[in-house]
PDB file of N, CA and C in Angstrom:
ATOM      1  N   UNK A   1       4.178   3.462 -44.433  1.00  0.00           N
ATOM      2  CA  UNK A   1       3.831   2.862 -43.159  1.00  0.00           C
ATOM      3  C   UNK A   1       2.399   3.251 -42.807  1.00  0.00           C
ATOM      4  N   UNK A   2       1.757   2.514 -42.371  1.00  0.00           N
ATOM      5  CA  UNK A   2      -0.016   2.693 -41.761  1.00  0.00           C
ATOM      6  C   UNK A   2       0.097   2.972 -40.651  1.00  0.00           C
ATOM      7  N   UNK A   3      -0.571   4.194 -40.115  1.00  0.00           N
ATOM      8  CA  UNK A   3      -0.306   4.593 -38.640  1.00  0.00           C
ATOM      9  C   UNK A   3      -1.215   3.990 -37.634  1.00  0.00           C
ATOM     10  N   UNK A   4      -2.438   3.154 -38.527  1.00  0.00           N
ATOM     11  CA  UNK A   4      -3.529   2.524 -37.234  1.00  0.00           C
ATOM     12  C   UNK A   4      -4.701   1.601 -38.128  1.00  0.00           C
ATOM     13  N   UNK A   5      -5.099   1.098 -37.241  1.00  0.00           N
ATOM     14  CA  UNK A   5      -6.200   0.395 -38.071  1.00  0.00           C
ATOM     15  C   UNK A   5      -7.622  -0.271 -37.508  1.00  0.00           C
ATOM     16  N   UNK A   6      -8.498   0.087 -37.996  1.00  0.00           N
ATOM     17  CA  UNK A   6      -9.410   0.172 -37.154  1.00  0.00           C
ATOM     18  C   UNK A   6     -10.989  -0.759 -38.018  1.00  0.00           C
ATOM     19  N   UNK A   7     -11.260  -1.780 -37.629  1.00  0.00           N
ATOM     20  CA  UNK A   7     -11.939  -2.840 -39.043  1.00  0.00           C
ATOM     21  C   UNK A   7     -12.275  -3.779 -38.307  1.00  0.00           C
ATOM     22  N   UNK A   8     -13.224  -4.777 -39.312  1.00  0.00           N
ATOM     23  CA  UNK A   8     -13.084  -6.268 -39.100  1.00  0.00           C
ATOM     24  C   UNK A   8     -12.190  -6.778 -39.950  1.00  0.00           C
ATOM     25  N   UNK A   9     -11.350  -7.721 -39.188  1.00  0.00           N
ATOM     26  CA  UNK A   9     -10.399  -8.382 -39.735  1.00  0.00           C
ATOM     27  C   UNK A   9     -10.132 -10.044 -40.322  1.00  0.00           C
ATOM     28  N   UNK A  10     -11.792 -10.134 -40.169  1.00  0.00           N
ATOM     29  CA  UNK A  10     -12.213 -11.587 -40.679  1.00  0.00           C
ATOM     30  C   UNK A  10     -11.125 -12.667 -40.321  1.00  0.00           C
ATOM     31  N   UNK A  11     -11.007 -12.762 -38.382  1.00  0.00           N
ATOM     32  CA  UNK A  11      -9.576 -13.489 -38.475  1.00  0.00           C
ATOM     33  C   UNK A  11     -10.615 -14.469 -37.260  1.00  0.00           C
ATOM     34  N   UNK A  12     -10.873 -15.966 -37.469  1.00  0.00           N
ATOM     35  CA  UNK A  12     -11.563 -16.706 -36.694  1.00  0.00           C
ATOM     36  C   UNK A  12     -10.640 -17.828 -35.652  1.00  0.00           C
ATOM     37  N   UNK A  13      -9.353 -17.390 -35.712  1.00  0.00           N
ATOM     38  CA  UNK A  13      -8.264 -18.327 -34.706  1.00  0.00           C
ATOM     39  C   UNK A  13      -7.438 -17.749 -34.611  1.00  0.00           C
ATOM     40  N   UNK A  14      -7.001 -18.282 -33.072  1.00  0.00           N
ATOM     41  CA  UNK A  14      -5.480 -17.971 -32.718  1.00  0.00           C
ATOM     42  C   UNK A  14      -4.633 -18.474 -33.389  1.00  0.00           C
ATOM     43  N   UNK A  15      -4.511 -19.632 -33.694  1.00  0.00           N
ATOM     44  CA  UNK A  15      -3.364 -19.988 -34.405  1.00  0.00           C
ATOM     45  C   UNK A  15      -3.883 -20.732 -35.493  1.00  0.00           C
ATOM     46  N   UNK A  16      -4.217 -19.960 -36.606  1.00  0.00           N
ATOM     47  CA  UNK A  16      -4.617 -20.235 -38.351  1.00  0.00           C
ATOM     48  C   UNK A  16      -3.079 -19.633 -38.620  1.00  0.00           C
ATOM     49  N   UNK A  17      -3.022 -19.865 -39.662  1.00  0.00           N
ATOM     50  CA  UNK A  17      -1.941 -19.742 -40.469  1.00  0.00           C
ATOM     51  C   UNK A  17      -2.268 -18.305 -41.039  1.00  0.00           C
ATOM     52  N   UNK A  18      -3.480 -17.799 -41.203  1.00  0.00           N
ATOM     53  CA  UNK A  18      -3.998 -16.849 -41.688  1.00  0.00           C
ATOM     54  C   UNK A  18      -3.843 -15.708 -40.788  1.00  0.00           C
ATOM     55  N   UNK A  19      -3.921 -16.198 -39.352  1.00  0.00           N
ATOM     56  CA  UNK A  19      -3.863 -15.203 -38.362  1.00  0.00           C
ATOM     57  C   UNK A  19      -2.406 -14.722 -38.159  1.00  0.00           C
ATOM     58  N   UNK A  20      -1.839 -15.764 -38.300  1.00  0.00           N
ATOM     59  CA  UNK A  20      -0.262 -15.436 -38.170  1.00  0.00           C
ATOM     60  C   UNK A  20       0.120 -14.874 -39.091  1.00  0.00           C
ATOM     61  N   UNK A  21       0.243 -15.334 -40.419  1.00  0.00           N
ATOM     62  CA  UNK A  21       0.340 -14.271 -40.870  1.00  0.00           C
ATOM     63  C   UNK A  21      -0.204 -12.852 -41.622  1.00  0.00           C
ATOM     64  N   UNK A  22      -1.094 -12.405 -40.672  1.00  0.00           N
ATOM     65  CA  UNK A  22      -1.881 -11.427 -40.749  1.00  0.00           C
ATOM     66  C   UNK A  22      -1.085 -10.539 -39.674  1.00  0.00           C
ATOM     67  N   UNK A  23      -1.102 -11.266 -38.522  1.00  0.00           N
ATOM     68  CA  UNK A  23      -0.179 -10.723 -37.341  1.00  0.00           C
ATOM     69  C   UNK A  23       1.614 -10.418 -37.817  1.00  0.00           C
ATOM     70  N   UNK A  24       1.742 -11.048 -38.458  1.00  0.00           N
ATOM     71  CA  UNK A  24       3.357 -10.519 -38.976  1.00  0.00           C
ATOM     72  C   UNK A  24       3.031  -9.625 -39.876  1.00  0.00           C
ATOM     73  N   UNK A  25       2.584  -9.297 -40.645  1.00  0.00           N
ATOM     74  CA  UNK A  25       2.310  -8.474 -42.052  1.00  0.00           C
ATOM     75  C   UNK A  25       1.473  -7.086 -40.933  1.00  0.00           C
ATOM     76  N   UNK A  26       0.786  -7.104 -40.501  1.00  0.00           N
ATOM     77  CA  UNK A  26       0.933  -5.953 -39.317  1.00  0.00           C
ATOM     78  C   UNK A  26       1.993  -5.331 -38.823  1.00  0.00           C
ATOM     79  N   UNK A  27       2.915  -6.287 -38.175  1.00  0.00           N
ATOM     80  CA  UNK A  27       3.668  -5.867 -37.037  1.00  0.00           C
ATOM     81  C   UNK A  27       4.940  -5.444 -37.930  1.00  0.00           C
ATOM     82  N   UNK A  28       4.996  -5.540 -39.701  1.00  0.00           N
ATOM     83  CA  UNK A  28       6.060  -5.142 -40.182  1.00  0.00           C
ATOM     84  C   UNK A  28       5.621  -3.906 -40.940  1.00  0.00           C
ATOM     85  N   UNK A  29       4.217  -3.587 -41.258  1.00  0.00           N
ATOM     86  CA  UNK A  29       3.305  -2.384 -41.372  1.00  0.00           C
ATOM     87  C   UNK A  29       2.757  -1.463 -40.886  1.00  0.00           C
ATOM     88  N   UNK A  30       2.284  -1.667 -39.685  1.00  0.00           N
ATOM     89  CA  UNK A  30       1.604  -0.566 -38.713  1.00  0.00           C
ATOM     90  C   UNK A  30       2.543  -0.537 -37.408  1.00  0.00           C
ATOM     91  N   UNK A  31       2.921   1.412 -38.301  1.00  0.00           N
ATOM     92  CA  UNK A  31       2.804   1.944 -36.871  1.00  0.00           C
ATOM     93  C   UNK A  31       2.262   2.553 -35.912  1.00  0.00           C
ATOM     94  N   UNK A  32       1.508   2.370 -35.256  1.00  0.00           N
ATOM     95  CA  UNK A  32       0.463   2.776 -34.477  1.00  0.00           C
ATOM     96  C   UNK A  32      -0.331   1.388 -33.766  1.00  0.00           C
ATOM     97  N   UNK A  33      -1.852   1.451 -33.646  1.00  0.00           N
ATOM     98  CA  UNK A  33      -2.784   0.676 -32.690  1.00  0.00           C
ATOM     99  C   UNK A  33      -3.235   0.173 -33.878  1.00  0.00           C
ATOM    100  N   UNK A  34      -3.728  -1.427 -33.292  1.00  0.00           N
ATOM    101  CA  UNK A  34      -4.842  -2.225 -34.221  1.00  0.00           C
ATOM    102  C   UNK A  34      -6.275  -2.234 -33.111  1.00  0.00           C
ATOM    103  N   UNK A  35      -7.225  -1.957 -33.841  1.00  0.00           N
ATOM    104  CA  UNK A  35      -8.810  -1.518 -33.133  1.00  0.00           C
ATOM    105  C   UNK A  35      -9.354  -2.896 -33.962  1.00  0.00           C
ATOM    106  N   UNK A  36      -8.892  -3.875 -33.785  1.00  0.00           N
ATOM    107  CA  UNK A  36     -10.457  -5.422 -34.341  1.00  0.00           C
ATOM    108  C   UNK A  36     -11.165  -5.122 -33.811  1.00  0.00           C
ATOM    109  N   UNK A  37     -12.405  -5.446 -34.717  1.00  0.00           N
ATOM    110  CA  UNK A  37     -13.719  -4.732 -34.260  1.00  0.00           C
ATOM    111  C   UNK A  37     -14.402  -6.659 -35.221  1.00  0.00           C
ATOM    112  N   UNK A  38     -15.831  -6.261 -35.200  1.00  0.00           N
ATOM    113  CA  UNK A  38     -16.797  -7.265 -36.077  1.00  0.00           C
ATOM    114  C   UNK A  38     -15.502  -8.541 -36.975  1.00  0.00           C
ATOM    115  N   UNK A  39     -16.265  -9.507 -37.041  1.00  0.00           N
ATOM    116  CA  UNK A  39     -15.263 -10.765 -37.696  1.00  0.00           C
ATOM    117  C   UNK A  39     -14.186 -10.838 -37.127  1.00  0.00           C
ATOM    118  N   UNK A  40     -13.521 -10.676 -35.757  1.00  0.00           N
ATOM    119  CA  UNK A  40     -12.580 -11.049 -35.427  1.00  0.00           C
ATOM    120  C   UNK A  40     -12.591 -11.371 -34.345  1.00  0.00           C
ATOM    121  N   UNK A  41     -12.276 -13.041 -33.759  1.00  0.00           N
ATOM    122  CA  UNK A  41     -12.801 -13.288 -32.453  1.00  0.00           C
ATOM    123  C   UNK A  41     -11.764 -13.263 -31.766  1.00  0.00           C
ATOM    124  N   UNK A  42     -12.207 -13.812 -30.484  1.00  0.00           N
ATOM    125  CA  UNK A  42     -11.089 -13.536 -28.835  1.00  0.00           C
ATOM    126  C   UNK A  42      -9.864 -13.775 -28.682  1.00  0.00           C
ATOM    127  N   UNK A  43      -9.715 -15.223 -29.573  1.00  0.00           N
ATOM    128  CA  UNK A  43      -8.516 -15.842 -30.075  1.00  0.00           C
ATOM    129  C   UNK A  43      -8.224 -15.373 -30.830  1.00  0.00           C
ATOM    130  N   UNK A  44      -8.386 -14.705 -31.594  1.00  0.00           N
ATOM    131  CA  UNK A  44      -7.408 -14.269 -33.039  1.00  0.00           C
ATOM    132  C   UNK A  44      -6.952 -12.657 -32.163  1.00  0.00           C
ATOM    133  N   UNK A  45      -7.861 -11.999 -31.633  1.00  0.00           N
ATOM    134  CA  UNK A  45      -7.245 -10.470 -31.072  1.00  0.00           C
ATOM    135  C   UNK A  45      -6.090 -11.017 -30.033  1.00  0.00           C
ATOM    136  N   UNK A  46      -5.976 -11.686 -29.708  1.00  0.00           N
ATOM    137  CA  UNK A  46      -4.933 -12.655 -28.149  1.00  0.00           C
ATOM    138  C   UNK A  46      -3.848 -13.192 -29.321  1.00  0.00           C
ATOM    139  N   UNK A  47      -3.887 -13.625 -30.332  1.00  0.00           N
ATOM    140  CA  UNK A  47      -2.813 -13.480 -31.125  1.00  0.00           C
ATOM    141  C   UNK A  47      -2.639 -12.223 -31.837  1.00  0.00           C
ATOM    142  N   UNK A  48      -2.951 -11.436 -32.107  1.00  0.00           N
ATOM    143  CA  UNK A  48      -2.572 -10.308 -32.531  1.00  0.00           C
ATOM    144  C   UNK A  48      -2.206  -9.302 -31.464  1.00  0.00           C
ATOM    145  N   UNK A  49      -2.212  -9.647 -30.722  1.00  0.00           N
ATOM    146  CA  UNK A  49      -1.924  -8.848 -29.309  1.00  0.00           C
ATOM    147  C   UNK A  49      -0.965  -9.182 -28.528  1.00  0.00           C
ATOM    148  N   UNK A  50      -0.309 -10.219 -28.886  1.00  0.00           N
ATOM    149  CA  UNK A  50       0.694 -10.524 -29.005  1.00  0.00           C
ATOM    150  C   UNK A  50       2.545 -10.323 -29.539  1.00  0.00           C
ATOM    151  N   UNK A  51       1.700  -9.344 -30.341  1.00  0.00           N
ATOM    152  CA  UNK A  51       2.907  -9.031 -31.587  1.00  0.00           C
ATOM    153  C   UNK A  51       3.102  -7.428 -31.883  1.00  0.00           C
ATOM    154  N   UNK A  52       1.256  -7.224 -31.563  1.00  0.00           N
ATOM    155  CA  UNK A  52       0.734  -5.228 -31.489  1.00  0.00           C
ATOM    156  C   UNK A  52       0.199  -4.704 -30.725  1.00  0.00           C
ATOM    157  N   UNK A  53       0.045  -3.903 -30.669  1.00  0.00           N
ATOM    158  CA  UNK A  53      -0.865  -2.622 -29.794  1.00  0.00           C
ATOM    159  C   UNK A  53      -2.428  -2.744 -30.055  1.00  0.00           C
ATOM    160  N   UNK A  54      -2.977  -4.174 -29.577  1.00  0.00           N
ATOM    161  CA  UNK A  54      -4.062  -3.746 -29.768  1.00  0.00           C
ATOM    162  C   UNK A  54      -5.170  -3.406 -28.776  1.00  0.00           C
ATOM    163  N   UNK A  55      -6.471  -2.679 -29.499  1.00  0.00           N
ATOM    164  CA  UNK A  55      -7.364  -2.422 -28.775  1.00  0.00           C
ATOM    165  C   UNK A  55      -8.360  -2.496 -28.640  1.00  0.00           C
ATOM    166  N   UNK A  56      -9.708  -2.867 -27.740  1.00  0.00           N
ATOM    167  CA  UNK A  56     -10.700  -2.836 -27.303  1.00  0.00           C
ATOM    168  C   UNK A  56     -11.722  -1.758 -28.136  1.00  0.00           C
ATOM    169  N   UNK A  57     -13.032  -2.375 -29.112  1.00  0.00           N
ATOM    170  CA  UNK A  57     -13.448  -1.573 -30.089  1.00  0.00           C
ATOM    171  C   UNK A  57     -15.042  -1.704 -29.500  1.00  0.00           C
ATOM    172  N   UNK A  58     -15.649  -0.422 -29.288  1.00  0.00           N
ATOM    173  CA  UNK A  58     -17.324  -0.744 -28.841  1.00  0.00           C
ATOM    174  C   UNK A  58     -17.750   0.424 -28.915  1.00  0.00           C
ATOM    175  N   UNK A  59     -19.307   0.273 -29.084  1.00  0.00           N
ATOM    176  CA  UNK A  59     -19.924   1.624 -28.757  1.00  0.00           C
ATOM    177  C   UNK A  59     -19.904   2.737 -28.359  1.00  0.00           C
ATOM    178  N   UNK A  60     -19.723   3.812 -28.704  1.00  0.00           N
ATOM    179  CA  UNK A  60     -19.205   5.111 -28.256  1.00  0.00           C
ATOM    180  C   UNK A  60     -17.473   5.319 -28.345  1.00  0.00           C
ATOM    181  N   UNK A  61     -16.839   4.687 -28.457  1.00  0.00           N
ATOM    182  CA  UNK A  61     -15.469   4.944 -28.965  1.00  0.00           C
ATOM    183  C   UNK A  61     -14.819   5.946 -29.501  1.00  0.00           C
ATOM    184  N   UNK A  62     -14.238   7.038 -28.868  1.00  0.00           N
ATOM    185  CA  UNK A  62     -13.809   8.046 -29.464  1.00  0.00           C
ATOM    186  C   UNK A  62     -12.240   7.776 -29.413  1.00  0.00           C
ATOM    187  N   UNK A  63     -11.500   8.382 -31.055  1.00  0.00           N
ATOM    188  CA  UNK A  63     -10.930   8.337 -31.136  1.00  0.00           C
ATOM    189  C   UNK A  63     -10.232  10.041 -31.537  1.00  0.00           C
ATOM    190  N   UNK A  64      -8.576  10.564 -30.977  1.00  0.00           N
ATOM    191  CA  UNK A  64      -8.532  11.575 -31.275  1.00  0.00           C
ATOM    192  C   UNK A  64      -6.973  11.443 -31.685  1.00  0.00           C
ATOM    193  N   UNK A  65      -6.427  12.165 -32.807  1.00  0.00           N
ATOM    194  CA  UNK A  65      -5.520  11.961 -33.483  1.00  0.00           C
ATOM    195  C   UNK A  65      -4.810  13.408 -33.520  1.00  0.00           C
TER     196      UNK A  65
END
């Protein structure tokens, strides 16, 4: 199991076929937060956010585990 993930996810739609299932293959893999960051736009994080825990990725971002 993947506890988090934190990337660009080269995902350019809400509803591509690609996004979906990118968003299922997540939500049956990670447990923890998804951090889209670069290559992944508004619509595709609003479908993936949908299904996971995701989160808001920018400058200064600390993360503590």
């Amino acid at each position: 199991m993947i506890k988090s993930i934190i990337g660009g996810l080269h995902l350019f739609s809400g509803n591509s076929q690609q996004t979906l299932a990118t968003a299922d293959y997540l939500k049956q893999n990670v447990d923890g937060n998804i951090y889209p960051c670069h290559c992944t736009n508004l619509a595709a994080k609003f479908a993936l956010h949908a299904q996971l825990s995701v989160h808001e990725v920018g400058v200064g971002l600390t993360l503590e585990w």
